[in-house]
PDB file of N, CA and C in Angstrom:
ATOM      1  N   UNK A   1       3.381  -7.577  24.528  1.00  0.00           N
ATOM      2  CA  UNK A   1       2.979  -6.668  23.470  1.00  0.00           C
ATOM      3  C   UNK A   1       2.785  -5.265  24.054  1.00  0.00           C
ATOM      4  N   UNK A   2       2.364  -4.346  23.179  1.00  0.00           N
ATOM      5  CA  UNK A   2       2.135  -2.654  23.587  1.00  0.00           C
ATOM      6  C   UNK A   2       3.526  -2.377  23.050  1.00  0.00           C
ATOM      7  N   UNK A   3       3.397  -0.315  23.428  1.00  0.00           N
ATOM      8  CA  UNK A   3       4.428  -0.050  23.468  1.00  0.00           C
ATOM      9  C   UNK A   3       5.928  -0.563  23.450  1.00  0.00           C
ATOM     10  N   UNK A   4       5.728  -1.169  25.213  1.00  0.00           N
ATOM     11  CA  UNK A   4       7.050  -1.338  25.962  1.00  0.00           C
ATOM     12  C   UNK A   4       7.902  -2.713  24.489  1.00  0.00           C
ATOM     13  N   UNK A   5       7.280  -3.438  23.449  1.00  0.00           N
ATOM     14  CA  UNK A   5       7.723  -4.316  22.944  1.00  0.00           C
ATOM     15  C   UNK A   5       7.944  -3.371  21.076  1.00  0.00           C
ATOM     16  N   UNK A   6       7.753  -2.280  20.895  1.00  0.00           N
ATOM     17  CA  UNK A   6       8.152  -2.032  19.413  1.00  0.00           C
ATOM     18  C   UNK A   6       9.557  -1.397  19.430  1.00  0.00           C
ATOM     19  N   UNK A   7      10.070  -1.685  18.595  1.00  0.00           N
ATOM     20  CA  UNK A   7      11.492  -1.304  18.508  1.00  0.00           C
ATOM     21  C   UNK A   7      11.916   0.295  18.158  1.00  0.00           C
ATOM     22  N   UNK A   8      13.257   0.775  18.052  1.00  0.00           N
ATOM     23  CA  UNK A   8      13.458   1.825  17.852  1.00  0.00           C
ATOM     24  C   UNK A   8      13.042   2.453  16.351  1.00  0.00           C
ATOM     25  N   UNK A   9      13.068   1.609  15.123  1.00  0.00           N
ATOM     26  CA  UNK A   9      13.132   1.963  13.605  1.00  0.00           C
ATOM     27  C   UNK A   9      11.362   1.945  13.608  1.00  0.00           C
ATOM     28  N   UNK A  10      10.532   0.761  15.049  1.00  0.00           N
ATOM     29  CA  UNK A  10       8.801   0.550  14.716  1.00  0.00           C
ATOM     30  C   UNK A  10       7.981   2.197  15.294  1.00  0.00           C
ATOM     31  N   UNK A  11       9.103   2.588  16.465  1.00  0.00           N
ATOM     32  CA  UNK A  11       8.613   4.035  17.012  1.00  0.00           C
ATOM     33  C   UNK A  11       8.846   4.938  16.479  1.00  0.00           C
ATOM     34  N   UNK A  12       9.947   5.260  15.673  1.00  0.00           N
ATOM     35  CA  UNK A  12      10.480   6.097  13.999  1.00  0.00           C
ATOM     36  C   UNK A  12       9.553   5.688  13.247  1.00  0.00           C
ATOM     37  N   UNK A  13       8.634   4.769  12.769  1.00  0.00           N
ATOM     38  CA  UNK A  13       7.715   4.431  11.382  1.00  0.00           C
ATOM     39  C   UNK A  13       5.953   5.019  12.398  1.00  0.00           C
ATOM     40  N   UNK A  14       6.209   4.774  13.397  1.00  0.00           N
ATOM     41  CA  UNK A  14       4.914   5.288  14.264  1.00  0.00           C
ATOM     42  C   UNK A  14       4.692   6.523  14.039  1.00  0.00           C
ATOM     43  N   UNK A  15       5.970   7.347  14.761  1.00  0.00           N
ATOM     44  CA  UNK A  15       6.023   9.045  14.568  1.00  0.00           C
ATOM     45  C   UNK A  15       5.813   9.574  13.145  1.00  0.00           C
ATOM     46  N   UNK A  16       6.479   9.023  12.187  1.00  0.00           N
ATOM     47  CA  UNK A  16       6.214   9.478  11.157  1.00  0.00           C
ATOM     48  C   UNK A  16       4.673   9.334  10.234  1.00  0.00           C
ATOM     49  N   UNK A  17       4.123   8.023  10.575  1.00  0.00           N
ATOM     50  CA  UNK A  17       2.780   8.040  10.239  1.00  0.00           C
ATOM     51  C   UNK A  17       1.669   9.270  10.864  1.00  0.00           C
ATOM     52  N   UNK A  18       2.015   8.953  12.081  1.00  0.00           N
ATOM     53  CA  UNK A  18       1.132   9.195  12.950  1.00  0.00           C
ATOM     54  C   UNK A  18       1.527  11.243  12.672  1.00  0.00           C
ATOM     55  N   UNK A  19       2.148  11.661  12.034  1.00  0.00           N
ATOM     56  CA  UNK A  19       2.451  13.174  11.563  1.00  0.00           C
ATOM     57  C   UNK A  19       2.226  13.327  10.297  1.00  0.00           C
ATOM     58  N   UNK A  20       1.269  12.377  10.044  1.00  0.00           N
ATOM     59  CA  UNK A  20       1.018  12.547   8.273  1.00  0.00           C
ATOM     60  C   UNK A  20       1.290  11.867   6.984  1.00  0.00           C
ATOM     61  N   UNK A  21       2.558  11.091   7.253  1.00  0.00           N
ATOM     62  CA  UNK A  21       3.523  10.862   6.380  1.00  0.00           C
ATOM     63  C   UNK A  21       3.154   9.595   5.359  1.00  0.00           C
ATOM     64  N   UNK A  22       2.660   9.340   4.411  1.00  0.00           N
ATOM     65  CA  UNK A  22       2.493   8.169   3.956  1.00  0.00           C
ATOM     66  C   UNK A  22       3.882   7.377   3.818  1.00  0.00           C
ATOM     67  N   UNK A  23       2.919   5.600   3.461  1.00  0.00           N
ATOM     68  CA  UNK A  23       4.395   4.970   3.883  1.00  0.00           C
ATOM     69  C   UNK A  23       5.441   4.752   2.375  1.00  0.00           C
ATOM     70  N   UNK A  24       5.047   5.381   1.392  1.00  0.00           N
ATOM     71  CA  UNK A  24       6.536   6.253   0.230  1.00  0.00           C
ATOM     72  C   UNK A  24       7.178   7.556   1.206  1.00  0.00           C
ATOM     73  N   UNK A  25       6.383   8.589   1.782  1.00  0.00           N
ATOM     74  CA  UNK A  25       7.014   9.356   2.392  1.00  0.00           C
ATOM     75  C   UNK A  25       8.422   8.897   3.637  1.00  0.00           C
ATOM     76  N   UNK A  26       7.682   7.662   4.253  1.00  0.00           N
ATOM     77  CA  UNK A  26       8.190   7.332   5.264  1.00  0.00           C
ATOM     78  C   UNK A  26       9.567   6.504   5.167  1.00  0.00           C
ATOM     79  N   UNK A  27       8.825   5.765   4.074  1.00  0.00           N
ATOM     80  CA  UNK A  27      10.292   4.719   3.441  1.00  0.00           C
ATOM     81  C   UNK A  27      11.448   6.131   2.807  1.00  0.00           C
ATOM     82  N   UNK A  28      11.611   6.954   2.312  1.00  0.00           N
ATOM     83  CA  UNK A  28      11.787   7.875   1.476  1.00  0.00           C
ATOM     84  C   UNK A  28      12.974   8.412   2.877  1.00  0.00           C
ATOM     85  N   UNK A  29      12.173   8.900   4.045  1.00  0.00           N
ATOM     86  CA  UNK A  29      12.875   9.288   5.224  1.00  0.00           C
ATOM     87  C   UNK A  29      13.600   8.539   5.709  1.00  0.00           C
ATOM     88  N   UNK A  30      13.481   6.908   6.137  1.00  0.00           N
ATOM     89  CA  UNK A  30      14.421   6.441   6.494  1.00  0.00           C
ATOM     90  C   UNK A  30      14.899   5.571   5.667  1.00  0.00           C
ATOM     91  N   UNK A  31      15.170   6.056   4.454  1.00  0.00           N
ATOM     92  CA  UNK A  31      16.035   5.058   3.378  1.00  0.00           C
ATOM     93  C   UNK A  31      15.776   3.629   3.460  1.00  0.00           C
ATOM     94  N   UNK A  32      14.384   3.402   3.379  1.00  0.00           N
ATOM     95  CA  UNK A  32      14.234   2.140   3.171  1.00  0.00           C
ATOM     96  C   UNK A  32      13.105   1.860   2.022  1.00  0.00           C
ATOM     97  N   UNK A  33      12.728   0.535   1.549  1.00  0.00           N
ATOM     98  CA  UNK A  33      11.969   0.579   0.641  1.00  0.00           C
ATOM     99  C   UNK A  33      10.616   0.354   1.504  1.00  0.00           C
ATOM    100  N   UNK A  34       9.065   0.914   0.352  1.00  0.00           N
ATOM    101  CA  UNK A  34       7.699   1.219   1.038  1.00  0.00           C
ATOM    102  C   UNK A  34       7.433  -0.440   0.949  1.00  0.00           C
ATOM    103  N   UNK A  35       7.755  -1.210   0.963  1.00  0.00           N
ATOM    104  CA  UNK A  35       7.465  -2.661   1.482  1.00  0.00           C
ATOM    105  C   UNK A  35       7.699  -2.756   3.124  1.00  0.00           C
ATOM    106  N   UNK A  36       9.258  -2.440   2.724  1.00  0.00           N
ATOM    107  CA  UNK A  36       9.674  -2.422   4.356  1.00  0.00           C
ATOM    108  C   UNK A  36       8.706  -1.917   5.272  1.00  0.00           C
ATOM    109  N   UNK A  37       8.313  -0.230   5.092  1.00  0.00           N
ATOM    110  CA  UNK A  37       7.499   0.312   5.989  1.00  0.00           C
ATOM    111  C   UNK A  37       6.107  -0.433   6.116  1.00  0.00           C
ATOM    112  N   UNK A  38       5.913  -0.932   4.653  1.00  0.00           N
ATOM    113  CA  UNK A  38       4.496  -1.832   5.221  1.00  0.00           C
ATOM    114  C   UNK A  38       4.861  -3.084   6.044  1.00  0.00           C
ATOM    115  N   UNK A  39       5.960  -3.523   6.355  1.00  0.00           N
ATOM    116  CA  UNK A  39       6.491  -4.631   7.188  1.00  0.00           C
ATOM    117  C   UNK A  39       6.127  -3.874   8.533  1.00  0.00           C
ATOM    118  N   UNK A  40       6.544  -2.781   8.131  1.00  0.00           N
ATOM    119  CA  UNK A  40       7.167  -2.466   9.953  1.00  0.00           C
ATOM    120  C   UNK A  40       5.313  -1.794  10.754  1.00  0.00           C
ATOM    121  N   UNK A  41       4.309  -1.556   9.654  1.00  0.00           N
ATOM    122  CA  UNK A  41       3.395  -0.963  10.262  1.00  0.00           C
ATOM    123  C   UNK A  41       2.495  -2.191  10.327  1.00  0.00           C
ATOM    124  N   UNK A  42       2.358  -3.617   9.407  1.00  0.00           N
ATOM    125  CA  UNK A  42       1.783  -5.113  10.692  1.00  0.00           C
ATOM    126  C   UNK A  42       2.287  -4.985  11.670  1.00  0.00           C
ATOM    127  N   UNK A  43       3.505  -4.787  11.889  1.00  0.00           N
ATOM    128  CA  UNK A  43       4.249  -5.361  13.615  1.00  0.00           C
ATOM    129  C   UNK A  43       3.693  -4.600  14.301  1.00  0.00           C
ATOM    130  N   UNK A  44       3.561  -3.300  14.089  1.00  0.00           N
ATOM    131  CA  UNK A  44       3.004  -2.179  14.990  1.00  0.00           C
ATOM    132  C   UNK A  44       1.624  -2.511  14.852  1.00  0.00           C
ATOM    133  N   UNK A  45       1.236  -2.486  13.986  1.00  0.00           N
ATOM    134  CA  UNK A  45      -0.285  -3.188  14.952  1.00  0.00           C
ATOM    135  C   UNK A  45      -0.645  -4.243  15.444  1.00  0.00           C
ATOM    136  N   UNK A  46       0.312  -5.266  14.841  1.00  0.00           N
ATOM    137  CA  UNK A  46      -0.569  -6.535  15.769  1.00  0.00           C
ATOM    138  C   UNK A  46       0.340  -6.270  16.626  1.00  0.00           C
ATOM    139  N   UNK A  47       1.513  -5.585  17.369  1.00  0.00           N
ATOM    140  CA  UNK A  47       1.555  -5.522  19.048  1.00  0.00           C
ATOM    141  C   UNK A  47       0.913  -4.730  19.807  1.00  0.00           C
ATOM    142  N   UNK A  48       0.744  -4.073  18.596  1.00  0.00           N
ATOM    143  CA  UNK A  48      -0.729  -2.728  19.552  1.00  0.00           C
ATOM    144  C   UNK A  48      -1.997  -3.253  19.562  1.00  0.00           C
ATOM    145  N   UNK A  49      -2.251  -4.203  18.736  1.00  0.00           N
ATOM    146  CA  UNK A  49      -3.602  -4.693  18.940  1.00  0.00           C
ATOM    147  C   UNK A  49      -4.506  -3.663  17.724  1.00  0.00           C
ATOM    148  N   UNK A  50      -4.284  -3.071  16.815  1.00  0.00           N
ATOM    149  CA  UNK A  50      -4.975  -2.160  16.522  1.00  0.00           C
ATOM    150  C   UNK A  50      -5.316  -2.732  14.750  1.00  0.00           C
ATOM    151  N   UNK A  51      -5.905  -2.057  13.780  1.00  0.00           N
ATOM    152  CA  UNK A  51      -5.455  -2.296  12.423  1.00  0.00           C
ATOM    153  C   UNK A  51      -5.829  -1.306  11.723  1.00  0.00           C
ATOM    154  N   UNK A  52      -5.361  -0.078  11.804  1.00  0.00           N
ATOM    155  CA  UNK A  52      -5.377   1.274  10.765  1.00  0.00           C
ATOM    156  C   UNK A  52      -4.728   1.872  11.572  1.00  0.00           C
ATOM    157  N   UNK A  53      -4.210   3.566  10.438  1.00  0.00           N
ATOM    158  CA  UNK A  53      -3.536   3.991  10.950  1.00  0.00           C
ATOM    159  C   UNK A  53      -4.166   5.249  11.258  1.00  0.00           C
ATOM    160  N   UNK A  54      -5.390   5.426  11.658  1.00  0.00           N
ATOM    161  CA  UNK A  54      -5.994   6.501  12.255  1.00  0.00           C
ATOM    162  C   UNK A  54      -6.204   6.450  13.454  1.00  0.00           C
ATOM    163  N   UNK A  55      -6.297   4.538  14.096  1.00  0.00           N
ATOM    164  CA  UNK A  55      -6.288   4.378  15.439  1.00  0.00           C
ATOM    165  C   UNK A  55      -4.719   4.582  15.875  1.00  0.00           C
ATOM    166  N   UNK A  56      -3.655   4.143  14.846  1.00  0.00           N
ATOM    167  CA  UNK A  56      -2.349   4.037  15.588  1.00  0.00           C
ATOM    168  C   UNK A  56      -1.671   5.949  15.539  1.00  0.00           C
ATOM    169  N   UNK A  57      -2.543   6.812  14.862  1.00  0.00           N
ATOM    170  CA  UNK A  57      -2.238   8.233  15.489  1.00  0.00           C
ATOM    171  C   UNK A  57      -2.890   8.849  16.064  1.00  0.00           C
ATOM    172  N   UNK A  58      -3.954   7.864  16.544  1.00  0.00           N
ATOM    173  CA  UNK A  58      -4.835   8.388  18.187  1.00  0.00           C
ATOM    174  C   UNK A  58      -3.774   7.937  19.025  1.00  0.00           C
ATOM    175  N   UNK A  59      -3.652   6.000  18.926  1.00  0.00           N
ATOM    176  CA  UNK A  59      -2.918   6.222  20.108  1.00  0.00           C
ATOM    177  C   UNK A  59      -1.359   6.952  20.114  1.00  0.00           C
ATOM    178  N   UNK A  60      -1.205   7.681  19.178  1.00  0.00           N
ATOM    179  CA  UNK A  60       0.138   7.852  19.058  1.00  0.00           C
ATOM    180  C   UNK A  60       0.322   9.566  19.682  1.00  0.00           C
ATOM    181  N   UNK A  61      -0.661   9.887  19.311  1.00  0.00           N
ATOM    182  CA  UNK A  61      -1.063  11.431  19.869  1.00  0.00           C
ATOM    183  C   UNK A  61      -1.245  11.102  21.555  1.00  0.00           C
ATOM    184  N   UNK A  62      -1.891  10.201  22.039  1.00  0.00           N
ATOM    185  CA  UNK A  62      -2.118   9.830  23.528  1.00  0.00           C
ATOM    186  C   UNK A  62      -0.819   9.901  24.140  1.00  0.00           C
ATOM    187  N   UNK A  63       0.066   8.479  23.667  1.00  0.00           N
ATOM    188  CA  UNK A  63       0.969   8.667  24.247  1.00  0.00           C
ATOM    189  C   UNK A  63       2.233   9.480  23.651  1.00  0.00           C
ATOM    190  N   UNK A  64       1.639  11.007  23.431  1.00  0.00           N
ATOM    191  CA  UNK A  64       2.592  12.125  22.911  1.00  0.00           C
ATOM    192  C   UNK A  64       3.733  11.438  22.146  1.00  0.00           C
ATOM    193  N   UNK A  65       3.283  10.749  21.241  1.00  0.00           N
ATOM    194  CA  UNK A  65       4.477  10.087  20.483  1.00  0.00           C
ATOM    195  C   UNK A  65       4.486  11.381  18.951  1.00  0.00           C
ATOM    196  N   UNK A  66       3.392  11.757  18.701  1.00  0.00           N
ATOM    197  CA  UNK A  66       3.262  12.560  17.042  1.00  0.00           C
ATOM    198  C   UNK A  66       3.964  14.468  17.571  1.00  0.00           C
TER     199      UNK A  66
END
């Protein structure tokens, strides 16, 4: 788990949260539907260990991901 295990489309749904973006905004950006993005932001936390997205744009600001 961590980082080294989220995929390329889970670090695209990271950046974009983690810069503001709600997940209609986010689905909206990468042409997908806001289910999807709520798919893709469980995975990102339970491999981060985390469950909101104020911790996942701390750590996302840490590791200069936003």
């Amino acid at each position: 788990m961590g980082w080294d295990s989220l995929t390329l489309v889970e670090l695209r749904v990271t950046r974009l949260v983690a810069s503001g973006s709600t997940n209609r905004q986010v689905a909206q950006q990468l042409h997908v539907s806001r289910h999807t993005v709520d798919f893709h932001l469980r995975q990102i936390y339970r491999k981060l260990g985390i469950g909101s997205r104020v911790q996942l744009a701390g750590l996302a600001f840490e590791h200069r991901l936003s």
